[in-house]
Protein backbone atom coordinates (compact mmCIF):
# COMPACT_ATOMS: atom_id res chain seq x y z
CA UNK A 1 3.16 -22.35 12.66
CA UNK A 2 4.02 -19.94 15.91
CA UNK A 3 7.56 -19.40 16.43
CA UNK A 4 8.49 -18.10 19.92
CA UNK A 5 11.24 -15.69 20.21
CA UNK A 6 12.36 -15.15 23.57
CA UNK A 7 13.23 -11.55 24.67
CA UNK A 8 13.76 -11.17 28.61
CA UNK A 9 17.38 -11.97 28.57
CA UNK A 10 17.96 -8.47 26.49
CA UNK A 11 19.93 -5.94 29.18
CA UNK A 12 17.98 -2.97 28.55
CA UNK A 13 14.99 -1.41 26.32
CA UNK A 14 17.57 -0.52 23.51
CA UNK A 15 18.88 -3.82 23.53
CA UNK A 16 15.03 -5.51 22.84
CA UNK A 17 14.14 -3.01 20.31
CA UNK A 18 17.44 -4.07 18.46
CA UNK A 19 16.70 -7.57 18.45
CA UNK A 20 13.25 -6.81 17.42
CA UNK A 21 14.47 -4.94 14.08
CA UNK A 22 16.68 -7.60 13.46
CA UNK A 23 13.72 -10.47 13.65
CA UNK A 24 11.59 -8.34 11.65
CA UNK A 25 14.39 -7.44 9.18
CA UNK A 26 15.05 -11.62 8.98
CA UNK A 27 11.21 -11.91 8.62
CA UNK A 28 11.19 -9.22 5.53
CA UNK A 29 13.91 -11.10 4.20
CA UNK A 30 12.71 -14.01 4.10
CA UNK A 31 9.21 -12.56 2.68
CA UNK A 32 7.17 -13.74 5.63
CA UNK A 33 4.01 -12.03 7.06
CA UNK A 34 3.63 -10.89 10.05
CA UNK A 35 2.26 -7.99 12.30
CA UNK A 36 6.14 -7.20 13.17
CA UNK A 37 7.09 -6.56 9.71
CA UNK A 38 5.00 -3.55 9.12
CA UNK A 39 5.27 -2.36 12.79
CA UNK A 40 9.04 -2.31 12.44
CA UNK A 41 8.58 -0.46 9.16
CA UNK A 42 5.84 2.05 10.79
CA UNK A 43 9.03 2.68 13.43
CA UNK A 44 8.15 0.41 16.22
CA UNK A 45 4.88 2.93 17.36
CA UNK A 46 4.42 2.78 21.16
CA UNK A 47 7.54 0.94 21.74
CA UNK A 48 7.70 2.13 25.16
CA UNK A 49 4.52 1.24 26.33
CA UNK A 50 4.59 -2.14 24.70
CA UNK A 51 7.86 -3.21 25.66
CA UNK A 52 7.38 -6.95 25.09
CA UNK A 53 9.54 -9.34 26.62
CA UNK A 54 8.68 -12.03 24.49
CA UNK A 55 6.86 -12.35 21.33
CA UNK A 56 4.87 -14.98 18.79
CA UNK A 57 5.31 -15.19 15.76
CA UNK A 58 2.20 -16.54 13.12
CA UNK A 59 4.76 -17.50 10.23
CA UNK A 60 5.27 -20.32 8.14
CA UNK A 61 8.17 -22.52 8.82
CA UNK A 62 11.39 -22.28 6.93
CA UNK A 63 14.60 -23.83 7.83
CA UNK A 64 16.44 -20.79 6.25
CA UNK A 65 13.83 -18.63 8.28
CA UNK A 66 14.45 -20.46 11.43
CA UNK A 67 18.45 -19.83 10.92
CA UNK A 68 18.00 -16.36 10.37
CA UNK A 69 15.76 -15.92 13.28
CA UNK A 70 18.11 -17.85 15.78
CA UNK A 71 20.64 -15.50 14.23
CA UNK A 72 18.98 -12.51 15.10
CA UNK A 73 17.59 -13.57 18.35
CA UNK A 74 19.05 -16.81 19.59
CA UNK A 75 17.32 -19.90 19.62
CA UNK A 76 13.38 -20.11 18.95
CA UNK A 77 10.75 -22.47 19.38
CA UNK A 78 8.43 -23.89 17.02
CA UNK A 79 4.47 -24.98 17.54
CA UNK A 80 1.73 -25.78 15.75
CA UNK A 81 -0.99 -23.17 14.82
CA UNK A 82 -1.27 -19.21 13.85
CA UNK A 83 -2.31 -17.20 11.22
CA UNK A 84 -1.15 -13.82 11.14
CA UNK A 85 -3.29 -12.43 8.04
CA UNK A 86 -6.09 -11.21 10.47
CA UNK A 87 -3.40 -9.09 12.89
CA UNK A 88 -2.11 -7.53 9.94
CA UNK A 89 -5.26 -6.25 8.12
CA UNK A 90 -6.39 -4.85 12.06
CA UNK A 91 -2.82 -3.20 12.38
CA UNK A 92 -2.72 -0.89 9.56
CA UNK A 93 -6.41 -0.21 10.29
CA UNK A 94 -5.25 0.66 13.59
CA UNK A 95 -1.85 2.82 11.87
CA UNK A 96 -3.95 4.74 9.46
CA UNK A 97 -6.41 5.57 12.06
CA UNK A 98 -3.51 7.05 14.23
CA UNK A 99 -4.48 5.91 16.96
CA UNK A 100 -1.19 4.40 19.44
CA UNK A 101 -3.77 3.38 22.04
CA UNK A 102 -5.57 0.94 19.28
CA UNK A 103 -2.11 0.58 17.66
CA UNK A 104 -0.30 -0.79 21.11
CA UNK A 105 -3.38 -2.98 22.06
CA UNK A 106 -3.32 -5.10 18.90
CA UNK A 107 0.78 -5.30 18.56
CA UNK A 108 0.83 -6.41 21.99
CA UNK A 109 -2.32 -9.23 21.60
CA UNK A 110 -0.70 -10.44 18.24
CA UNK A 111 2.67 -10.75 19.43
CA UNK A 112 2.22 -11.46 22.74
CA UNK A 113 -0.89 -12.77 23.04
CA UNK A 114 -0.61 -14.21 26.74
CA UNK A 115 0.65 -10.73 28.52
CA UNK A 116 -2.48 -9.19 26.52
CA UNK A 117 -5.16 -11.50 28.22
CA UNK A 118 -2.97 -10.86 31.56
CA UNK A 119 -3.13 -6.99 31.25
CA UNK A 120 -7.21 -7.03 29.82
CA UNK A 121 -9.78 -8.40 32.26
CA UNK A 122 -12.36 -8.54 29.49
CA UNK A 123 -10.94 -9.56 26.61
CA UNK A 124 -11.89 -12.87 25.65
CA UNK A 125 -9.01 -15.62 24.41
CA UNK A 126 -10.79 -16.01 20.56
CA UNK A 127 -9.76 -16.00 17.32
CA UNK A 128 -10.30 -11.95 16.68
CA UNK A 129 -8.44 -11.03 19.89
CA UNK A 130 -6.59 -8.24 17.71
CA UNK A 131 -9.61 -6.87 16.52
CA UNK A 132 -11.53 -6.84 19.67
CA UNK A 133 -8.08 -5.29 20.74
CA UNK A 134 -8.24 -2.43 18.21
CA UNK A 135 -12.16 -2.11 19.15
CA UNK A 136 -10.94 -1.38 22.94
CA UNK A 137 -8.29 0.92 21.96
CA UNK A 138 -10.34 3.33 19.61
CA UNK A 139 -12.90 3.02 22.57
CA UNK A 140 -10.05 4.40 25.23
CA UNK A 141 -8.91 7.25 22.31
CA UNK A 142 -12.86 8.03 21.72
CA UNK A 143 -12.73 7.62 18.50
CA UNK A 144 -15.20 4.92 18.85
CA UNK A 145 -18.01 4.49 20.91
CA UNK A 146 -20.81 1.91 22.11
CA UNK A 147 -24.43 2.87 22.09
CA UNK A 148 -26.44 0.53 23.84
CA UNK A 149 -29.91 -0.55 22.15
CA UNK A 150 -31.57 1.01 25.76
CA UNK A 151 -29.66 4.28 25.39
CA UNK A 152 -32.23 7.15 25.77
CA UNK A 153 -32.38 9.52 23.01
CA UNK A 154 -30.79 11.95 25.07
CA UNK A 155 -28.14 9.21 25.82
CA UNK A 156 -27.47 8.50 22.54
CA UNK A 157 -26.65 12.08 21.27
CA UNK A 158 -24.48 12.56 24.25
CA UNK A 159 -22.82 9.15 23.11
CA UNK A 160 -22.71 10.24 19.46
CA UNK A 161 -21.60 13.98 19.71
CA UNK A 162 -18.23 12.70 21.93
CA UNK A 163 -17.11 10.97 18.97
CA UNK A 164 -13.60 11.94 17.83
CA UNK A 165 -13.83 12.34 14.23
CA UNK A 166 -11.03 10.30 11.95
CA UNK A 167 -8.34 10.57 10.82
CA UNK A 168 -7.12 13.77 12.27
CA UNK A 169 -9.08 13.02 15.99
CA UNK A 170 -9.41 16.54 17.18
CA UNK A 171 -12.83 17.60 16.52
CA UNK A 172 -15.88 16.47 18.39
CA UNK A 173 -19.05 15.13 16.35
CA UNK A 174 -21.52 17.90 18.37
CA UNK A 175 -18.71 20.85 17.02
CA UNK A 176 -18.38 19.87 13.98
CA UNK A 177 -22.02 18.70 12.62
CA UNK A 178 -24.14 22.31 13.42
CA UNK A 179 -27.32 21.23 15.05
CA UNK A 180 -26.62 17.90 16.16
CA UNK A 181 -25.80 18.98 20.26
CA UNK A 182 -29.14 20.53 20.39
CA UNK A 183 -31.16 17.43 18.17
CA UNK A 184 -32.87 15.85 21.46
CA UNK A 185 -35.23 18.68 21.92
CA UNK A 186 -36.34 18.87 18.52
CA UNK A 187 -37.20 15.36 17.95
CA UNK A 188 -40.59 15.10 18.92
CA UNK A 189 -41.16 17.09 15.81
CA UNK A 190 -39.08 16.23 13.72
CA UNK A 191 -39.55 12.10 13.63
CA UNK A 192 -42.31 10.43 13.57
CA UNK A 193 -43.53 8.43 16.38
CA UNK A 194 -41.61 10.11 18.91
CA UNK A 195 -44.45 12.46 19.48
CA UNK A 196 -46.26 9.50 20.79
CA UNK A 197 -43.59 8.16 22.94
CA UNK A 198 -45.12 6.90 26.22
CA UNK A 199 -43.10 8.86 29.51
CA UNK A 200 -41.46 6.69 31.67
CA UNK A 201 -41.67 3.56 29.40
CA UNK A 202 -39.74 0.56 30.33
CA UNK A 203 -39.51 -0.40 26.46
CA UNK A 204 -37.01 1.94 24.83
CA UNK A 205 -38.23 1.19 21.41
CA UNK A 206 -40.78 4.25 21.21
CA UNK A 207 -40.81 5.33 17.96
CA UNK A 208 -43.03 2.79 15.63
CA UNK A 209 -40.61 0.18 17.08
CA UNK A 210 -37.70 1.05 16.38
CA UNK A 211 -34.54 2.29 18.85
CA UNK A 212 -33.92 5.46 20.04
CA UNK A 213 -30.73 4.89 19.34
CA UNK A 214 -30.92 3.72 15.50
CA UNK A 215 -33.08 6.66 14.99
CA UNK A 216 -30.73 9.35 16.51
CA UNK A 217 -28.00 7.30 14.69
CA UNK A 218 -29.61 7.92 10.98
CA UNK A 219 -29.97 11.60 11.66
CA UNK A 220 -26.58 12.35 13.20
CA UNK A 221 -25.72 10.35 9.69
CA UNK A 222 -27.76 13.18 7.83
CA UNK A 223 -26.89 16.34 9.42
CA UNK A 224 -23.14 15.18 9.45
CA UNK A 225 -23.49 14.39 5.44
CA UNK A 226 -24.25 17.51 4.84
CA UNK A 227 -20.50 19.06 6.52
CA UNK A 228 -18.59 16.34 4.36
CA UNK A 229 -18.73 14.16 7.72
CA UNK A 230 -19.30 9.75 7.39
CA UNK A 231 -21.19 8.26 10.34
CA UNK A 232 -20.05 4.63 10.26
CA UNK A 233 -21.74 1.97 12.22
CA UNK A 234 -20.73 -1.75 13.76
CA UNK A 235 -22.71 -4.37 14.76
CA UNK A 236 -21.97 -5.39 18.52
CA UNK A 237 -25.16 -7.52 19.67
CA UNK A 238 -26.55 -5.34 21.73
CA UNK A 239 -24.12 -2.35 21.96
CA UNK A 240 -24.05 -1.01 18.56
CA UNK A 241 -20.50 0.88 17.86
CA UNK A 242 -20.31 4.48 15.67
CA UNK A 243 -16.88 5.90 14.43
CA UNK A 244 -17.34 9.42 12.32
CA UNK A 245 -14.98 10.15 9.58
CA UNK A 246 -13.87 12.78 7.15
CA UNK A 247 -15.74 11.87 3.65
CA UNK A 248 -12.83 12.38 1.61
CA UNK A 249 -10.76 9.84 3.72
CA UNK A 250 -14.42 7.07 4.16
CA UNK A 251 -12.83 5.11 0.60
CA UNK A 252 -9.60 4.21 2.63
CA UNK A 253 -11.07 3.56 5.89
CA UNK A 254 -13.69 1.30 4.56
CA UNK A 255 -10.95 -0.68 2.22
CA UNK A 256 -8.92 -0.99 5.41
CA UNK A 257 -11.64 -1.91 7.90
CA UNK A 258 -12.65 -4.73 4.70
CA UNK A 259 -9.46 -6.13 4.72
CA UNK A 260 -9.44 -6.12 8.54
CA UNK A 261 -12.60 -8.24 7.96
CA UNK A 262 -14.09 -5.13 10.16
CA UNK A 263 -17.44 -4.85 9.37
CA UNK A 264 -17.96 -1.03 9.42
CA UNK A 265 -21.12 -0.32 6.97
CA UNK A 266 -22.34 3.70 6.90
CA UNK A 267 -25.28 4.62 8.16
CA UNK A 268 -28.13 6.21 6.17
């Protein structure tokens, strides 16, 4: 079930935040999930930005739920639908990742999923909204970034070495893996096939047919190894997304990102 909790009749900022707390305190109470719950508990992150007016909720109905909600917030309405497992998982992907652009993006789509598809031009009204969500906010932080498959080689390292690398997203991919800024020039010699690469080709696969981009991918994955560094890839059709992340932190990331259902694999 969705539950809608009205919010625009609050006088002020401090007044919405309050009755926020007190529907996610009624929702803790009552042992329901829901995205609010743990962003209440994580201290309402990006509160100001977010702001919501109105919000969602993907809970099952209870009638002592439904008291304690109208309690906390006035009257609510009750429809069919919701599931709020999925915007859960992406939101403390989103949290441990630090990022409040990701983190704002997929509180706002879950809870108010209308004033999302308002504010975003491209995203598309689907069943992963809060992932594609997350997606656009690691994208804005540059934590994450697409390579598309007809990305030169030189394109593609530019891409790659932007990265922000997780958790801590200070440190650039090219300054932290030695090497990898200056890998375009080397490449003839050091892969196969690229030797052979025909100038000016229209078809970007040059190297025994394979991508420039998967190639310059597995190699940023190497040299980074080697400085305790995780290149992670995601499969985007034709835009293939990389996020780079501190080995000893990979085990959460990748338990989080399961959970998420985000299908982050590591490249090798």
């Amino acid at each position: 079930m969705t539950c809608s909790v009205p919010l625009d009749d609050a006088s002020s900022p401090v007044e919405r935040r309050a009755r926020l707390e007190a529907v996610a305190a009624a929702l803790r109470a009552a042992g329901a999930e829901n995205v609010l719950v743990d962003w209440a508990a994580d201290g309402l992150l990006g509160w100001a930005k977010v702001d919501l007016r109105r919000i969602v909720l993907a809970v099952s109905y209870k009638a002592a739920l439904d008291d304690a909600l109208a309690e906390a917030a006035g009257a609510v309405d009750w429809a069919p639908g919701g599931d709020p497992a999925t915007d859960r998982g992406v939101y403390r992907l989103a949290a441990w990742l630090g990022v409040p652009a990701a983190v704002e993006r997929v509180v706002l789509s879950s809870l108010d999923r209308k004033t999302y598809l308002d504010r975003d031009p491209y995203a598309d009204d689907g069943p992963n909204l809060s992932m594609h969500a997350c997606y656009a906010g690691l994208v804005d932080a540059g934590v994450l970034v697409g390579v598309d498959w007809k990305s030169t080689r030189a394109e593609a390292v530019e891409a790659l070495g932007g990265l922000l690398i997780v958790p801590d997203n200070r440190e650039r991919f090219a300054d932290a893996v030695p090497g990898f800024a200056d890998a375009v020039p080397g490449f003839a010699d050091a892969v196969p096939g690229f030797a052979e690469a025909v100038p000016g080709s229209a078809d970007p696969r040059d190297a025994g047919g394979e991508q420039p981009e998967t190639i310059v991918a597995r190699d940023a994955a190497t040299r980074a190894a080697a400085v305790g560094i995780v290149l992670l890839g995601l499969e985007n059709g034709d835009t293939p997304g990389y996020l780079a992340c501190r080995e000893a932190s990979a085990p959460d990331l990748l338990r989080l990102a399961s959970a998420a259902a985000v299908p982050f694999q590591q490249v090798c």
